[in-house]
Protein backbone atom coordinates (compact mmCIF):
# COMPACT_ATOMS: atom_id res chain seq x y z
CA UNK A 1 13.95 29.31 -7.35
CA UNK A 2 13.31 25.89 -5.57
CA UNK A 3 12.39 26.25 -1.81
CA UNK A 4 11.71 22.43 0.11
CA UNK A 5 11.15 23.23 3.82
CA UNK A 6 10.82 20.08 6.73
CA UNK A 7 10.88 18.13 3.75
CA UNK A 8 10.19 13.87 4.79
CA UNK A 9 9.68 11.57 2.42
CA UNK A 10 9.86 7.59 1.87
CA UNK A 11 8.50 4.49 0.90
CA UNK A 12 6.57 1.87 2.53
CA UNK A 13 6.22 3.73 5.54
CA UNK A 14 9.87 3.97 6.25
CA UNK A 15 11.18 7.40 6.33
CA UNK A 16 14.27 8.23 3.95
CA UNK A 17 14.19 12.06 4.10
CA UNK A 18 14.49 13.37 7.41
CA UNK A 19 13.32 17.48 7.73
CA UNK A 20 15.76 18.53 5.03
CA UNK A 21 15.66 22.32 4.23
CA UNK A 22 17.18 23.54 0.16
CA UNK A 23 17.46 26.42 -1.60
CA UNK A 24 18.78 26.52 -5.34
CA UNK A 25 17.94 29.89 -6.86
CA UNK A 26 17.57 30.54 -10.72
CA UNK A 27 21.01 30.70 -11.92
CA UNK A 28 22.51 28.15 -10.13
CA UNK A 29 23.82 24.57 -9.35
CA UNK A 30 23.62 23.06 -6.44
CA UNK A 31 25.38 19.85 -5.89
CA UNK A 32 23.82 16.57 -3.76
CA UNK A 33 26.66 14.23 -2.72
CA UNK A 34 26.81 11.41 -0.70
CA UNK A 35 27.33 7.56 -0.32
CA UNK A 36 24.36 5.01 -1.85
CA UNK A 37 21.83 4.77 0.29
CA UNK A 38 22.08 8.54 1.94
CA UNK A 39 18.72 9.55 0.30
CA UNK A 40 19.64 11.47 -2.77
CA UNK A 41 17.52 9.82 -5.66
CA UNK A 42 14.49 10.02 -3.03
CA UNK A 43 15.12 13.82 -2.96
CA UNK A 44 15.07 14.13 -6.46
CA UNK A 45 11.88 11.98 -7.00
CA UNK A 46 9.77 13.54 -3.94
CA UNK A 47 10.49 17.34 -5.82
CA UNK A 48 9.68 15.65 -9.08
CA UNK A 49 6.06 14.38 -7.74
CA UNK A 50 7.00 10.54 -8.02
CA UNK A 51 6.97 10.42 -4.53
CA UNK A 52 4.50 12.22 -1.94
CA UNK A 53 6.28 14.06 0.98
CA UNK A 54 5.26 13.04 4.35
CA UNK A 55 5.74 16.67 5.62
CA UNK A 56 7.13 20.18 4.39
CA UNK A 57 6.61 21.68 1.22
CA UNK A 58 8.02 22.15 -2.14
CA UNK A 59 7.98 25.49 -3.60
CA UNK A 60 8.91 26.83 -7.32
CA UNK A 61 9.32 30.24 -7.63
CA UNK A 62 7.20 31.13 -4.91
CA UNK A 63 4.58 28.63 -5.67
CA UNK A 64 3.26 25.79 -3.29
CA UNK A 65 3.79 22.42 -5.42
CA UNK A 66 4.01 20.18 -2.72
CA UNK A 67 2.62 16.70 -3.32
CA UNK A 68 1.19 17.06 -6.37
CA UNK A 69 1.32 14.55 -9.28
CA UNK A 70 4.18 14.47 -11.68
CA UNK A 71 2.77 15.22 -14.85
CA UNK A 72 1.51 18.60 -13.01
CA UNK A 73 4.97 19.22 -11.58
CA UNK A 74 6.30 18.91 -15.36
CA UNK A 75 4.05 21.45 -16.11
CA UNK A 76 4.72 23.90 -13.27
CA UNK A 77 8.20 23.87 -14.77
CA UNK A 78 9.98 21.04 -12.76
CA UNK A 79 12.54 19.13 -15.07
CA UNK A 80 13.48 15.78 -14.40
CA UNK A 81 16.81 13.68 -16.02
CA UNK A 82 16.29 9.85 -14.47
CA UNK A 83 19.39 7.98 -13.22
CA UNK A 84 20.41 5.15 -15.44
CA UNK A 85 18.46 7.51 -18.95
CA UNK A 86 15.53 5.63 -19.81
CA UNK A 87 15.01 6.23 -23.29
CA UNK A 88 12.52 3.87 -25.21
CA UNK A 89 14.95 1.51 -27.24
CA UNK A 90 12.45 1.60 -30.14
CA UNK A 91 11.58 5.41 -30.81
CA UNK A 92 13.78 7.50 -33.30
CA UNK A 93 15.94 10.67 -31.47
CA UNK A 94 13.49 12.37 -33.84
CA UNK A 95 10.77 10.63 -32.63
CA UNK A 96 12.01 11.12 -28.89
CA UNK A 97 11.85 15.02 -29.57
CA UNK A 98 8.87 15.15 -30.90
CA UNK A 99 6.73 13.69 -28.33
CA UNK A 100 8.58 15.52 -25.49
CA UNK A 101 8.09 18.84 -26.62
CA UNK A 102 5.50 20.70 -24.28
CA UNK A 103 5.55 24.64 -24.99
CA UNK A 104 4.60 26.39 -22.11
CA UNK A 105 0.87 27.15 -21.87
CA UNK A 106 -0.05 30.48 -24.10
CA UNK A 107 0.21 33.37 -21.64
CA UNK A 108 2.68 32.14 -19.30
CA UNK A 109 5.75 34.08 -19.16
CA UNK A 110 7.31 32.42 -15.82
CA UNK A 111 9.92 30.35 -17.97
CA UNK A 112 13.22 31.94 -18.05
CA UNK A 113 13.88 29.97 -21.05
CA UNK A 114 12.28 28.13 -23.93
CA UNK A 115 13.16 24.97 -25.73
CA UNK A 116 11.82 23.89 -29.08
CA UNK A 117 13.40 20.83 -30.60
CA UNK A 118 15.34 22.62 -33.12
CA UNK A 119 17.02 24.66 -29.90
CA UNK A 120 17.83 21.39 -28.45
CA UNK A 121 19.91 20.28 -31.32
CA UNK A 122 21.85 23.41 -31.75
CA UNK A 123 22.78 23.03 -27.99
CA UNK A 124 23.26 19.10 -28.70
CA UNK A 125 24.44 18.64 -32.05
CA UNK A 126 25.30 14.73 -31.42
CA UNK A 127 21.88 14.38 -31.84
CA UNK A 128 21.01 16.24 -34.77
CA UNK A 129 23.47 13.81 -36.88
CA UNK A 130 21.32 10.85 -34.75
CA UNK A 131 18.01 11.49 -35.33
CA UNK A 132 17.03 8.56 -37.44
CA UNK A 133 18.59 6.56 -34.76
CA UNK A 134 16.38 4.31 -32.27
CA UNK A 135 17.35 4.64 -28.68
CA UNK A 136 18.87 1.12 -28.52
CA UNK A 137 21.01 2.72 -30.96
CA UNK A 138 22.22 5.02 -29.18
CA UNK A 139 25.62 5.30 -26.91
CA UNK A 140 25.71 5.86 -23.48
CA UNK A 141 26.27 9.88 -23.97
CA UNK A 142 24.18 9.78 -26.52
CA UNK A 143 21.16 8.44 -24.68
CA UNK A 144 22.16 10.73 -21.56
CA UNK A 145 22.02 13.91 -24.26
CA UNK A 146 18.91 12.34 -25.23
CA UNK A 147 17.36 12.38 -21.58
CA UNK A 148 19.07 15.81 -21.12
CA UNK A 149 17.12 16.96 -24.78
CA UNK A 150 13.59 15.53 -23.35
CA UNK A 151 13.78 16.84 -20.21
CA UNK A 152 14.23 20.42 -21.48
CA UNK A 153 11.89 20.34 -24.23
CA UNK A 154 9.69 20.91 -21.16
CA UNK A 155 11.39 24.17 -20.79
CA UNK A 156 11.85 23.87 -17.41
CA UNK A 157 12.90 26.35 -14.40
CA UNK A 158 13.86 24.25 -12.61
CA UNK A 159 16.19 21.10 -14.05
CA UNK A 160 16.61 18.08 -11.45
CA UNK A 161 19.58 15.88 -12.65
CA UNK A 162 20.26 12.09 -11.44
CA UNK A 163 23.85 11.04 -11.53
CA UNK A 164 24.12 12.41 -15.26
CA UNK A 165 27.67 11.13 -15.45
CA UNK A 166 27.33 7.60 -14.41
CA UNK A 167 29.30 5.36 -16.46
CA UNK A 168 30.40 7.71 -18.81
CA UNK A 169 33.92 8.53 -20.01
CA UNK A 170 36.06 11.31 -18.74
CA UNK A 171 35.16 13.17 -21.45
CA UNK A 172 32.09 12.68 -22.09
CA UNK A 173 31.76 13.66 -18.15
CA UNK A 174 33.33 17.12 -19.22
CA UNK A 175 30.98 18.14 -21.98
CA UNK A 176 27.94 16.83 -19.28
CA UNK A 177 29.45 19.11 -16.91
CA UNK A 178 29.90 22.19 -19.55
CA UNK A 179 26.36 21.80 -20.11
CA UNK A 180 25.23 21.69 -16.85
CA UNK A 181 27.24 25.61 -16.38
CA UNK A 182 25.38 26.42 -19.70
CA UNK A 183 21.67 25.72 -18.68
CA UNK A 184 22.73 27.66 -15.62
CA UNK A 185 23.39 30.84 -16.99
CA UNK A 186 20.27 30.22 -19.34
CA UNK A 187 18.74 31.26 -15.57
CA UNK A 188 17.94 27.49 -14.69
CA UNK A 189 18.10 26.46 -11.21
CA UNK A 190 19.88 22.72 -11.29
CA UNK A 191 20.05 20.60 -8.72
CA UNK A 192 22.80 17.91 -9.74
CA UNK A 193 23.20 14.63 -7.91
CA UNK A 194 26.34 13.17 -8.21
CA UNK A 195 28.51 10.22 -7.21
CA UNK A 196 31.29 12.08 -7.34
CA UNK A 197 31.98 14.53 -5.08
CA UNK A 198 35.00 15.78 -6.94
CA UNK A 199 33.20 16.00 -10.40
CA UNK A 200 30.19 17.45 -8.49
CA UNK A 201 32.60 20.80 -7.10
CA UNK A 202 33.88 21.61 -10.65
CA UNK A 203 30.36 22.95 -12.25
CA UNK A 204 28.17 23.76 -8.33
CA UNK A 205 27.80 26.69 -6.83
CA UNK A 206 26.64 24.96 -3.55
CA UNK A 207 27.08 21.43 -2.27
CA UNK A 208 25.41 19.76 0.39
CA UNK A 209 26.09 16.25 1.81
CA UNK A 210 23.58 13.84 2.35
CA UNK A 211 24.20 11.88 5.58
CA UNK A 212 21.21 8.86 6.29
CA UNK A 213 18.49 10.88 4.45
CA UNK A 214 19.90 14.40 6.25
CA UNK A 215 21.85 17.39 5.21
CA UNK A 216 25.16 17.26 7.36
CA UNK A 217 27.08 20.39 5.49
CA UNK A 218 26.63 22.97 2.66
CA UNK A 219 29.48 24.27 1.41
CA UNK A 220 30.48 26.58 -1.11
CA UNK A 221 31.27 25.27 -4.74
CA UNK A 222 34.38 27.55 -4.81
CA UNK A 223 35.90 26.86 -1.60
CA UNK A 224 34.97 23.37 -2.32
CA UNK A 225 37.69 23.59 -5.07
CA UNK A 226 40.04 25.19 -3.70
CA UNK A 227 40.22 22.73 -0.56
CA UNK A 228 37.83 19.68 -0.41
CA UNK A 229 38.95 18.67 2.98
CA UNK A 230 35.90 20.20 4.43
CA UNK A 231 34.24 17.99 2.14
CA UNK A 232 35.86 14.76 1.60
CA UNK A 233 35.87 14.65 5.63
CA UNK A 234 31.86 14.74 5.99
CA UNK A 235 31.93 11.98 3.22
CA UNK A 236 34.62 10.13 5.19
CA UNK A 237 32.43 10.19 8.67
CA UNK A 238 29.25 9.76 6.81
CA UNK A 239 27.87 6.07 7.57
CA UNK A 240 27.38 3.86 4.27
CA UNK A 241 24.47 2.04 3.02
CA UNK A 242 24.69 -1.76 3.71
């Protein structure tokens, strides 16, 4: 489970994250929505370790994490998939794999699940038929199954996804989405942000919009779908970046 309590966080000395309290046990997905500027990549980053919190904490599965480098948040079991990919243009999918894989240290048994490379593929064929590929190579679902593939060969508990859809094709947004309810009932918690509210409700359990850095409603994935006036409301009031 992920636990962030009074959580503030910014940059520069300006505040983005105002006292914002989440929840996402294993199992789950909870959906961040809300217009550019309304904090969400700045949540992602500050539970990731690429930002330090000015206040609160960050908890995984009990454990105090708060502030504490990224590479060590990796480890803890803290998964992160960049907005806009990031794969290195020049390294093989093979390549990619390979130096991503981190097994979890011998004797710990927190991880609900465990990737290996070859797991990854089986889960993401694409890029078993891709592997001699170079990342510049690569299409735009291809590199976001990529980041996906990297980020779990960390075999994470808790999987922290930025706008994994952008600028991909309705179908392509599908099979994202599939795999986001798959890694789910693997026992991952996934926090998904999304700049789509509508795509976000078809795969969460929980949504909550982001209003100036502040959580302004949670609602339920379910009743999200089966009326998003709640929801497209709060996103209609909400101010937007400048």
């Amino acid at each position: 489970m992920l636990e962030l309590t009074g959580l503030t966080a910014g940059y520069h000395g300006g505040t983005v994250l105002h006292d914002l309290d989440l929840s996402v046990p294993a199992g789950t997905v909870h959906a961040i929505v809300g217009h550019n500027g309304a904090g969400k990549t700045t949540l992602v980053h500050t539970v990731a370790g690429l930002i330090r919190p000015g206040s609160g904490t960050v908890r995984l599965d009990g454990r105090d994490v708060t502030g504490q480098p990224a590479h060590r948040i990796a480890r803890a079991g803290i998964g992160l998939v960049p907005q806009g990919r990031r794969v290195f243009a020049g390294l093989t999918v093979a390549e990619h794999l390979r130096l991503s894989h981190r097994p979890p240290r011998r004797g710990d048994t927190s991880r609900r699940s465990v990737w290996t490379p070859a797991r990854v593929l089986d889960l993401l064929p694409r890029l078993g038929e891709r592997q001699g590929n170079r990342g510049a190579d690569l299409s735009g679902g291809e590199q976001q199954m990529l980041a996906l593939a990297r980020a779990l060969l960390g075999s994470p508990n808790v999987l922290l996804l930025d706008e994994p859809t952008e600028g991909l094709a309705p179908v392509l947004v599908r099979q994202v989405q599939e795999l986001v309810t798959t890694l789910a009932d693997e026992g991952i918690a996934v926090v998904l942000v999304s700049p789509s509210p509508a795509q976000a409700a078809e795969c969460a359990h929980t949504l909550t919009v982001l209003t100036s850095g502040r959580a302004t409603l949670r609602l339920d994935g379910a009743d999200a779908r089966t009326d998003p006036t709640a929801l497209s409301a709060a996103l209609e009031l909400a101010p937007t970046a400048d």
